[in-house]
N, C-alpha and C. Protein backbone atom coordinates (compact mmCIF):
# COMPACT_ATOMS: atom_id res chain seq x y z
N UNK A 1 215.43 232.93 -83.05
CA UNK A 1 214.85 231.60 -82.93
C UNK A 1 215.27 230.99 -81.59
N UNK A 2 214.51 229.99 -81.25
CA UNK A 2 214.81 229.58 -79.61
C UNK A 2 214.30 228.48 -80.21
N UNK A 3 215.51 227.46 -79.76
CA UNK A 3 215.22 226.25 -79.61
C UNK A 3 215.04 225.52 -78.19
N UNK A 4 214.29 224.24 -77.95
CA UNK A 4 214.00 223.28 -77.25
C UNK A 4 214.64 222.31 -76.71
N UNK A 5 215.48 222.32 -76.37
CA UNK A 5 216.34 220.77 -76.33
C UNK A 5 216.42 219.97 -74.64
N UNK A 6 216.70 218.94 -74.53
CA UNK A 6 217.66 218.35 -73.62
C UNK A 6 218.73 219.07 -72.91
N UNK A 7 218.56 219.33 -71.44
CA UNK A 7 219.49 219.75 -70.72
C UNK A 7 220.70 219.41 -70.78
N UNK A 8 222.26 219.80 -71.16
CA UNK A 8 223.15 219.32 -71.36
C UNK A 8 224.15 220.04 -69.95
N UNK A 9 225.46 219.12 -69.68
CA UNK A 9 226.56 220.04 -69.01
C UNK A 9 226.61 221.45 -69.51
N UNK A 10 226.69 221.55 -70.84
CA UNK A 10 227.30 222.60 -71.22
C UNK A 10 225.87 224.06 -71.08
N UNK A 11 225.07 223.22 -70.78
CA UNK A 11 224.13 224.42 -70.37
C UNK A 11 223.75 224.89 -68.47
N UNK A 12 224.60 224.28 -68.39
CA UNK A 12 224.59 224.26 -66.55
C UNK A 12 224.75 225.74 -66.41
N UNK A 13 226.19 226.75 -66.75
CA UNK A 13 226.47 227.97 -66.16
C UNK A 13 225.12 228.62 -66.19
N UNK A 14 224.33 228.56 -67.54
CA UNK A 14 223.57 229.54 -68.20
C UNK A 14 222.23 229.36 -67.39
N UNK A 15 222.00 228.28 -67.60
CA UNK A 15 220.93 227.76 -66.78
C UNK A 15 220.20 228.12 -65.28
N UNK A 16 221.91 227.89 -64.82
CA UNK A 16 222.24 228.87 -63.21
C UNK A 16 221.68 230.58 -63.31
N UNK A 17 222.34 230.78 -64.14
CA UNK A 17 222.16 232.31 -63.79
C UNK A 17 220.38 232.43 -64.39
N UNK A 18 220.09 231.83 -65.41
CA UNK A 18 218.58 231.87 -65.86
C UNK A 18 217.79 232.16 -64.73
N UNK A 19 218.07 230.76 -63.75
CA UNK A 19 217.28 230.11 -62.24
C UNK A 19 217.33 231.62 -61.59
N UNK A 20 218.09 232.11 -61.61
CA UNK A 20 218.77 233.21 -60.36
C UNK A 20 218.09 234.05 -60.85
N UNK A 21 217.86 234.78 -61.73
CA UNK A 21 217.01 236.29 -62.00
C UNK A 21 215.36 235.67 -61.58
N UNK A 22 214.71 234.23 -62.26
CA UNK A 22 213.48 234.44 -62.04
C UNK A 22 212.94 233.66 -60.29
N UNK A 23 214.36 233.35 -59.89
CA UNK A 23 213.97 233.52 -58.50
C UNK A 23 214.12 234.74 -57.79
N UNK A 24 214.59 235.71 -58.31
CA UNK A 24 214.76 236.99 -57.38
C UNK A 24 214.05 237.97 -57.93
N UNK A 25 213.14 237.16 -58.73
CA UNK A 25 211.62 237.93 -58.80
C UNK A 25 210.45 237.95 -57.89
N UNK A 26 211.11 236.59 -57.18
CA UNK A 26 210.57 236.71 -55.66
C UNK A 26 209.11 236.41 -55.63
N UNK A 27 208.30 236.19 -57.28
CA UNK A 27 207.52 235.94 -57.85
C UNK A 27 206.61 234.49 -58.22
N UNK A 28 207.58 233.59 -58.29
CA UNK A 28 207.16 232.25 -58.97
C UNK A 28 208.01 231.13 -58.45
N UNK A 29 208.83 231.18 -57.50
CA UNK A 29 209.74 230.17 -57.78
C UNK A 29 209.90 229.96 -55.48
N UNK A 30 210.14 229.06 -55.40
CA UNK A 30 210.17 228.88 -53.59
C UNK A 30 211.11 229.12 -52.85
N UNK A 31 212.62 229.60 -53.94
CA UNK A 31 213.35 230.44 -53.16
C UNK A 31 213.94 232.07 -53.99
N UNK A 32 214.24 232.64 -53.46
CA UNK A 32 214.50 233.58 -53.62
C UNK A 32 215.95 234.33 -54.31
N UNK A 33 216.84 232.83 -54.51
CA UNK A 33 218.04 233.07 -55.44
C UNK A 33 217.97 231.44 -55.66
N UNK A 34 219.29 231.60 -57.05
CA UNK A 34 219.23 230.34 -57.28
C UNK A 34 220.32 229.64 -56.26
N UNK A 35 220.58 228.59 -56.38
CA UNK A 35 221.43 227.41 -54.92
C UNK A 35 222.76 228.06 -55.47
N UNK A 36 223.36 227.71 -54.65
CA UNK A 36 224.95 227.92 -55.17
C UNK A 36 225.03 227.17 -56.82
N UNK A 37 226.06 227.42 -57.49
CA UNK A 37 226.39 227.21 -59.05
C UNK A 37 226.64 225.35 -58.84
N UNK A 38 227.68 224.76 -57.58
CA UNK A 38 228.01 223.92 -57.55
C UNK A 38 226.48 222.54 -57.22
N UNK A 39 225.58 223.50 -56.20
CA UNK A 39 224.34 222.58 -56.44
C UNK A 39 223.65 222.37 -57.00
N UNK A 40 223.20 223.22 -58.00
CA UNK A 40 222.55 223.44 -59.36
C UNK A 40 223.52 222.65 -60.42
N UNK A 41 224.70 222.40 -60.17
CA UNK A 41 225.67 221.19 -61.29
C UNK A 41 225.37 219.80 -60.96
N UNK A 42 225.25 219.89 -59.81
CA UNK A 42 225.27 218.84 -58.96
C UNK A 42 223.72 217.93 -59.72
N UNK A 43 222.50 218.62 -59.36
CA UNK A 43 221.40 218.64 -59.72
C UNK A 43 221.33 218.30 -60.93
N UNK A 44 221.23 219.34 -61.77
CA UNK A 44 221.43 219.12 -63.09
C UNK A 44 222.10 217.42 -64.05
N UNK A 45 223.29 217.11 -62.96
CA UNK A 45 223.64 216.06 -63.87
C UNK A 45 223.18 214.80 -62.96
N UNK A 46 222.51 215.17 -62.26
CA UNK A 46 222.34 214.02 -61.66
C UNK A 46 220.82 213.81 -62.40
N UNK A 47 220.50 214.85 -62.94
CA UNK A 47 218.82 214.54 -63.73
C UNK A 47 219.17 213.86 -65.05
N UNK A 48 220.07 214.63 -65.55
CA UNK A 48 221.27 213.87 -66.82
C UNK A 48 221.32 212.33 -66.65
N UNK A 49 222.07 211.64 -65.41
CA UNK A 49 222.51 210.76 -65.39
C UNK A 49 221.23 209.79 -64.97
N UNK A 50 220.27 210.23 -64.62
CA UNK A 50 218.80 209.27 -64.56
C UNK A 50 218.22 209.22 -65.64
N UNK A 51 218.43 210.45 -66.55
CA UNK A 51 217.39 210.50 -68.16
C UNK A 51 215.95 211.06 -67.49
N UNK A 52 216.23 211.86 -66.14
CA UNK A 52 214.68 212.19 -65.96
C UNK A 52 214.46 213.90 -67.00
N UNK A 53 213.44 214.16 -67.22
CA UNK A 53 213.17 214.89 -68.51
C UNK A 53 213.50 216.13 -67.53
N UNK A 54 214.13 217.14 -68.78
CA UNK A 54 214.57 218.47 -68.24
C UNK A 54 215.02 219.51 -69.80
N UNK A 55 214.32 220.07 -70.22
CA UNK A 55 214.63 220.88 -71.23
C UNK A 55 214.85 222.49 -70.93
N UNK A 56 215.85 222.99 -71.69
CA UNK A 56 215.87 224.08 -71.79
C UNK A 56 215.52 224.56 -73.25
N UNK A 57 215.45 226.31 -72.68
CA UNK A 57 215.06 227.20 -74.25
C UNK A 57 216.52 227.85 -74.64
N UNK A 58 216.98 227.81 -75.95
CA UNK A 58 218.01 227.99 -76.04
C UNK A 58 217.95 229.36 -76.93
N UNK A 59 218.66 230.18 -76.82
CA UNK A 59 218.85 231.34 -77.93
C UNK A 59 219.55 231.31 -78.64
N UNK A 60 219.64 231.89 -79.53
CA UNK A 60 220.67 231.82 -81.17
C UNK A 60 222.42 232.30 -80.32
N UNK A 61 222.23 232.52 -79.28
CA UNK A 61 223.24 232.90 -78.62
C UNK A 61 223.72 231.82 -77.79
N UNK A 62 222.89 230.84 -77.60
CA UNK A 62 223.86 229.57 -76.80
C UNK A 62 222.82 230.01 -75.26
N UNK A 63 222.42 230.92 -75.18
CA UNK A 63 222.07 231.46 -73.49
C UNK A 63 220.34 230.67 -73.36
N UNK A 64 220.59 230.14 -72.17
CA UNK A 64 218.92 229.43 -71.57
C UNK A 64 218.56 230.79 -71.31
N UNK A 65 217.46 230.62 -71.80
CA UNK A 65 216.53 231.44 -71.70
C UNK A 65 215.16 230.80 -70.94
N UNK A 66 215.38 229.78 -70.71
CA UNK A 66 214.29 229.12 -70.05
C UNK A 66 214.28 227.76 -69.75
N UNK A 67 213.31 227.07 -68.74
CA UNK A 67 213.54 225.75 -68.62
C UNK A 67 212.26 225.09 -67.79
N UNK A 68 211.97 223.76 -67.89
CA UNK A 68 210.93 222.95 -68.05
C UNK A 68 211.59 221.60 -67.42
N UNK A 69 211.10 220.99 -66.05
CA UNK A 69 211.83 219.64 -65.74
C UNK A 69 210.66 218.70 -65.16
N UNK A 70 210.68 217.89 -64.79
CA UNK A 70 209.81 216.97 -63.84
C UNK A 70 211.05 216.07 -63.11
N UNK A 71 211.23 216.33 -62.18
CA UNK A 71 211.89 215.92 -61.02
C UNK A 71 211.28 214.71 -59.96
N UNK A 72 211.85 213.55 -60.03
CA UNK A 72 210.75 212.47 -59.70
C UNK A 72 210.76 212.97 -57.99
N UNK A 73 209.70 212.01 -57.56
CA UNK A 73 209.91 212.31 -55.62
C UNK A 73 210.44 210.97 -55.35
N UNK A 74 211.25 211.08 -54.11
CA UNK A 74 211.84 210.00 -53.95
C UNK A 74 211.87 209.16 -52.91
N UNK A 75 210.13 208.99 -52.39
CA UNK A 75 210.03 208.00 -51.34
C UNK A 75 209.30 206.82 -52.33
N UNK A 76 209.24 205.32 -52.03
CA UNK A 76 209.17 204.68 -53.02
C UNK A 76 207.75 204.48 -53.42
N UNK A 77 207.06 204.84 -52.31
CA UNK A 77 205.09 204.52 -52.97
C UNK A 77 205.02 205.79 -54.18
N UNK A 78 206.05 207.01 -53.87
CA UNK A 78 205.57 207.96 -55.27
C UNK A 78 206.78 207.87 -56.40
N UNK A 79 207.30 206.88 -56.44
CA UNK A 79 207.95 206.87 -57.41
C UNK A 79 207.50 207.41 -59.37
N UNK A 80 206.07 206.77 -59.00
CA UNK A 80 205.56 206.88 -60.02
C UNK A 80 204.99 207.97 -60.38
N UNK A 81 205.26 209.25 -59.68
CA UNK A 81 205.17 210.37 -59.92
C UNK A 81 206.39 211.69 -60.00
N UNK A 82 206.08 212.90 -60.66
CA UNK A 82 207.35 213.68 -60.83
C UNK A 82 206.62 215.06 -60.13
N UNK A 83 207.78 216.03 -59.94
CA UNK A 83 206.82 217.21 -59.75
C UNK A 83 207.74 218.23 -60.65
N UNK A 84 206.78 218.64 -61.69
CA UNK A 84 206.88 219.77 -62.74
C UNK A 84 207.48 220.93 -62.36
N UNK A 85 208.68 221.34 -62.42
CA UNK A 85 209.11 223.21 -62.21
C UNK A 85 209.51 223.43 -63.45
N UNK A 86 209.18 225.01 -63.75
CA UNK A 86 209.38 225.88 -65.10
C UNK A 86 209.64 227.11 -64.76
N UNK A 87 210.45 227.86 -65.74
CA UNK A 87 210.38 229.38 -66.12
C UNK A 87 210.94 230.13 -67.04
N UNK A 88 210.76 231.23 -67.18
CA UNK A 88 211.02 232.23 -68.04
C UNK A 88 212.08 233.40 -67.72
N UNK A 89 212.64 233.75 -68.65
CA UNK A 89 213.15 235.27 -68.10
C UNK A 89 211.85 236.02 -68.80
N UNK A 90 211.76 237.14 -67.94
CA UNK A 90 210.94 237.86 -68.17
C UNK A 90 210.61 238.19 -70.00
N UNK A 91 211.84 238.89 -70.23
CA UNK A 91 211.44 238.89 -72.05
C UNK A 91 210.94 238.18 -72.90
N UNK A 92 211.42 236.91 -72.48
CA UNK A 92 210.81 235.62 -73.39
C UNK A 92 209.69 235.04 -72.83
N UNK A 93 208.59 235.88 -71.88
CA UNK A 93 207.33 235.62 -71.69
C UNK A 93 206.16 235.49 -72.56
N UNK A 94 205.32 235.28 -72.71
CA UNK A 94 204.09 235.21 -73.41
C UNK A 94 204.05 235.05 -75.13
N UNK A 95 205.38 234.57 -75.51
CA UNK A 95 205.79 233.94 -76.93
C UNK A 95 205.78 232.35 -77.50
N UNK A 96 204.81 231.83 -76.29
CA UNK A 96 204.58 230.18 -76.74
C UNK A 96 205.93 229.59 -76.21
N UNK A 97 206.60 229.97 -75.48
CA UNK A 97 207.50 229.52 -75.20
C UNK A 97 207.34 227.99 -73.92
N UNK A 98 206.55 228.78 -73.08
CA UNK A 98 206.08 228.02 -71.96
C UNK A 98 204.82 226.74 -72.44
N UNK A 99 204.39 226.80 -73.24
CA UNK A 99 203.68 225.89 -74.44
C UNK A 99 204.93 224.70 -74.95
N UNK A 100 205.74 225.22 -75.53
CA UNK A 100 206.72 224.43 -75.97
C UNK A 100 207.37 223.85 -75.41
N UNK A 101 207.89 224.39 -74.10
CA UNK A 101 208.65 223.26 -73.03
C UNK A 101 207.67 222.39 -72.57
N UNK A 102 206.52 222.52 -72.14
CA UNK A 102 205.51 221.64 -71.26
C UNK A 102 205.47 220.94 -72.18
N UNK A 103 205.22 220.76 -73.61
CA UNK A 103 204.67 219.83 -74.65
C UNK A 103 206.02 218.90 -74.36
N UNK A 104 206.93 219.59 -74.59
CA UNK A 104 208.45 218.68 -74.49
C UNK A 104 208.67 217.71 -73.58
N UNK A 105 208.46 218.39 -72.25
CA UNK A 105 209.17 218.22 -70.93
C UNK A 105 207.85 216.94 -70.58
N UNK A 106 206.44 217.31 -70.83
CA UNK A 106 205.49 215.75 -70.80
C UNK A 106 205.52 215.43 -71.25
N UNK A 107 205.62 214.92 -72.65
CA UNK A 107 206.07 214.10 -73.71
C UNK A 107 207.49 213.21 -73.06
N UNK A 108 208.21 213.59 -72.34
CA UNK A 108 209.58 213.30 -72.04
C UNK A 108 208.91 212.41 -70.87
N UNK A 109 208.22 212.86 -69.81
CA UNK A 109 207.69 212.30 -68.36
C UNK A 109 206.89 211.60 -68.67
N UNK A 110 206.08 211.21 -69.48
CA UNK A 110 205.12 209.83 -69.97
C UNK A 110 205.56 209.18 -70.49
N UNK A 111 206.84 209.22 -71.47
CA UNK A 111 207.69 208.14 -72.19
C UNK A 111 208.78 207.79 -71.04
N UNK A 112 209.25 208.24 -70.15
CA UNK A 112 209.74 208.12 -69.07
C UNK A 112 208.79 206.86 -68.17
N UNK A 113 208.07 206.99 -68.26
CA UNK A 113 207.33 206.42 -67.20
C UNK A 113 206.58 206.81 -65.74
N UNK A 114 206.50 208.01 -66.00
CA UNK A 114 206.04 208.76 -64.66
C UNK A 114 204.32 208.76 -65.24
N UNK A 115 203.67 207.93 -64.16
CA UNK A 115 201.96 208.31 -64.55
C UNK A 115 201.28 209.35 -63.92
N UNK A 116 202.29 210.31 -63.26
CA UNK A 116 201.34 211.45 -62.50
C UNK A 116 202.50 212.43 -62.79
N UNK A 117 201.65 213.65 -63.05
CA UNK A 117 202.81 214.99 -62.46
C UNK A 117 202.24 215.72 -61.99
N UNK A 118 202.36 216.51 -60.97
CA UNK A 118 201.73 217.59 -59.96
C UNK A 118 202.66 218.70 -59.79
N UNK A 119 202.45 219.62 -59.43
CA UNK A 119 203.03 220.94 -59.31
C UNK A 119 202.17 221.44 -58.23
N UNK A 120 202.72 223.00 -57.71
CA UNK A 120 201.86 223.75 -57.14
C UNK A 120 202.45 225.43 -57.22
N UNK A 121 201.62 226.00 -57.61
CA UNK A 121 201.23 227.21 -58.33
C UNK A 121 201.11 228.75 -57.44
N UNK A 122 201.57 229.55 -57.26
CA UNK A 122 200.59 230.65 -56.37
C UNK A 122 199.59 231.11 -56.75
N UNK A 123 198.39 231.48 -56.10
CA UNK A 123 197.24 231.16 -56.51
C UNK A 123 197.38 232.56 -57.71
N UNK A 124 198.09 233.69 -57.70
CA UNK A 124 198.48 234.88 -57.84
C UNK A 124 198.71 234.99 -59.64
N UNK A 125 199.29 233.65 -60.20
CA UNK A 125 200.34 233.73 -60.96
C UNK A 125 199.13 233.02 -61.87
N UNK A 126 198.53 233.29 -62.59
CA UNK A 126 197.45 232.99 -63.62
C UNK A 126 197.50 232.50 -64.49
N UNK A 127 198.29 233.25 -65.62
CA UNK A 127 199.27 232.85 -66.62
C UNK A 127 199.87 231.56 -66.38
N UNK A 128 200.51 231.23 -65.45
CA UNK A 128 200.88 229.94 -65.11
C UNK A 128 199.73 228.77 -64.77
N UNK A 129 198.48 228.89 -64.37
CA UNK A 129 197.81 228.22 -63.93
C UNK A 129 196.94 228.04 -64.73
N UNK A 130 196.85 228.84 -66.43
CA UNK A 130 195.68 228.99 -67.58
C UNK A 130 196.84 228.09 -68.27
N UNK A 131 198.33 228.24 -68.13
CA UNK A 131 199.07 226.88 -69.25
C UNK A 131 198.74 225.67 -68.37
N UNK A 132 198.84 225.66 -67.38
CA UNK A 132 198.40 224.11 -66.74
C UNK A 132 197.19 223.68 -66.81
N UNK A 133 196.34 224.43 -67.23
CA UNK A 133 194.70 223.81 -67.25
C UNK A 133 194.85 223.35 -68.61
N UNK A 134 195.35 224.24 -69.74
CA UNK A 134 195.66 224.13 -71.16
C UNK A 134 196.06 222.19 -71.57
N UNK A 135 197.39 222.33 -70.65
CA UNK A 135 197.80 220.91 -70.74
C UNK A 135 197.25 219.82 -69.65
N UNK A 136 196.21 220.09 -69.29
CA UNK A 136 195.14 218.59 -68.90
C UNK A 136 195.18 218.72 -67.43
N UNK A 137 195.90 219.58 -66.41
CA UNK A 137 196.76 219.64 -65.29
C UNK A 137 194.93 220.09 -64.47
N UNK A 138 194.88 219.35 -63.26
CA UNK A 138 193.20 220.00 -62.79
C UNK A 138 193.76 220.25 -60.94
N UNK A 139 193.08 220.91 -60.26
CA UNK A 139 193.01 221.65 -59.26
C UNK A 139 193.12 220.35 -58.16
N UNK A 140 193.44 219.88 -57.55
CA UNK A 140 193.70 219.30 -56.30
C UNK A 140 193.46 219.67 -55.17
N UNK A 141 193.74 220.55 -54.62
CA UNK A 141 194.01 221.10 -53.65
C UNK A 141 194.52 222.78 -53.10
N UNK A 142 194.57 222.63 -52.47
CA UNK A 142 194.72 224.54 -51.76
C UNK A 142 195.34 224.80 -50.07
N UNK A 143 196.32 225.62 -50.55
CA UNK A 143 196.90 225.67 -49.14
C UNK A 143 197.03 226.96 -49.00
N UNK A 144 196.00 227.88 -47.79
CA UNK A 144 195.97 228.87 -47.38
C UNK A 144 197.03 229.09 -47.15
N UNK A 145 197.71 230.49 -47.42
CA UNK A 145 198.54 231.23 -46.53
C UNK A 145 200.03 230.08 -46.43
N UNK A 146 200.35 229.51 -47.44
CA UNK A 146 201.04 228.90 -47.54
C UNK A 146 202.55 229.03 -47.73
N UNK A 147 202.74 230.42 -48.20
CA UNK A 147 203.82 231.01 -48.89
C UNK A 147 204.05 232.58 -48.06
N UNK A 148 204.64 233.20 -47.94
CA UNK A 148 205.20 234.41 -47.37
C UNK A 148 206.26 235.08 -47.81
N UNK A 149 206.02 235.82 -48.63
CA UNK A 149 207.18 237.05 -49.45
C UNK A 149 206.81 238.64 -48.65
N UNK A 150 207.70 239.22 -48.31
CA UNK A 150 207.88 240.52 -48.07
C UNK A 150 206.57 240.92 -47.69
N UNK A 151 206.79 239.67 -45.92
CA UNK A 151 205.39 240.31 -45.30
C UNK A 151 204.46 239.75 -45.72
N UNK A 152 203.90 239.39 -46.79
CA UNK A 152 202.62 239.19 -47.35
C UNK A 152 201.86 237.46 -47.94
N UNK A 153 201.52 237.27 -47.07
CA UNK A 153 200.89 235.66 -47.31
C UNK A 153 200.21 235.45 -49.16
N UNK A 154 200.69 234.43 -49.53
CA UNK A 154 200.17 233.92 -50.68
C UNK A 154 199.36 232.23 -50.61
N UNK A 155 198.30 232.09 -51.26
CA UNK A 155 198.50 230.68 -51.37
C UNK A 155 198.83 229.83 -52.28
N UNK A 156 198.89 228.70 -52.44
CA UNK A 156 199.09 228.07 -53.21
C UNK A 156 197.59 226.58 -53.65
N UNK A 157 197.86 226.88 -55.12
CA UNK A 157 197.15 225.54 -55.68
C UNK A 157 198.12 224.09 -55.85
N UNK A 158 197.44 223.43 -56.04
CA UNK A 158 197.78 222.25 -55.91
C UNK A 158 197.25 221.32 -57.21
N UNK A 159 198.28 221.26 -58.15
CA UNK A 159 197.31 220.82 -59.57
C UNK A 159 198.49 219.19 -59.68
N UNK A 160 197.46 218.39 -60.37
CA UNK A 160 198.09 216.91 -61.08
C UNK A 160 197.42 216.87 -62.06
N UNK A 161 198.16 215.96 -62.93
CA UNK A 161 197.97 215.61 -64.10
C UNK A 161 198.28 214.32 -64.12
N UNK A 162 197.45 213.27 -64.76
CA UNK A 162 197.25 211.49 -64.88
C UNK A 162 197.60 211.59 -66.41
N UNK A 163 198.85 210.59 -66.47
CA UNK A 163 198.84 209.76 -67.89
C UNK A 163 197.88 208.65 -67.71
């Protein structure tokens, strides 16, 4: 069973290392390891100490297995907006999992008070871009050649979502 919850301290280590495998998938995420342990604490409680929404997936083992945030931007005309990051470890892919945090994690960012959330996607990553259409999220924008992994240009979409 995998539960849903609220990001806590005590899920920081796990969390870290979560971040770190599905960034060095080199796949989905804009860097390529996770930050040092101390900036990712840093981060983490500083999302804590605002109440901005951030859930993890928890295993019967205590270990994140996944996670779901909206991170506000912080110049003051976009206050009123967040920008959505998520992921998976690979195993716990395609089990409704990524369904369950987004339901969470917007539910959390509209009772919050954020009336927009936007993300942006590689155009590559489908699965990710068929759960964002799922939850109301529509196409914005497009940035050629935006991204560069091992040599090879990707682009990126550009999706929001209006409460």
């Amino acid at each position: 069973m995998i539960d849903i919850v609220p990001i806590s301290p005590g899920h920081i280590d796990s969390f870290h290392q979560t971040l770190d495998v599905v960034a060095r998938e080199r796949r989905y995420l804009a860097f390529f390891e996770a930050p040092p342990l101390e900036t990712t604490r840093a981060f983490v409680l500083d999302m804590i100490g605002h109440g901005y929404p951030q859930f993890v997936a928890v295993a019967d083992s205590g270990d994140v297995v996944g996670w779901c945030d909206v991170t506000p931007k912080s110049l003051p005309i976009y206050a009123h907006a967040g920008v959505l990051g998520m992921g998976l470890l690979p195993q716990f892919r395609h089990q409704g999992l990524g369904t369950r945090l987004m339901r969470q994690v917007l539910d959390a960012a509209h009772a919050f008070g954020f009336s927009r959330v936007e993300l942006s996607v590689r155009q590559n990553n489908e699965n990710a871009i068929a759960l964002y259409r799922r939850f109301g999220f529509v196409t914005e924008g497009f940035q050629r050649n935006a991204c560069k992994v091992d040599g090879e240009y990707e682009n990126l979409i550009l999706m929001g979502l209006l409460f």
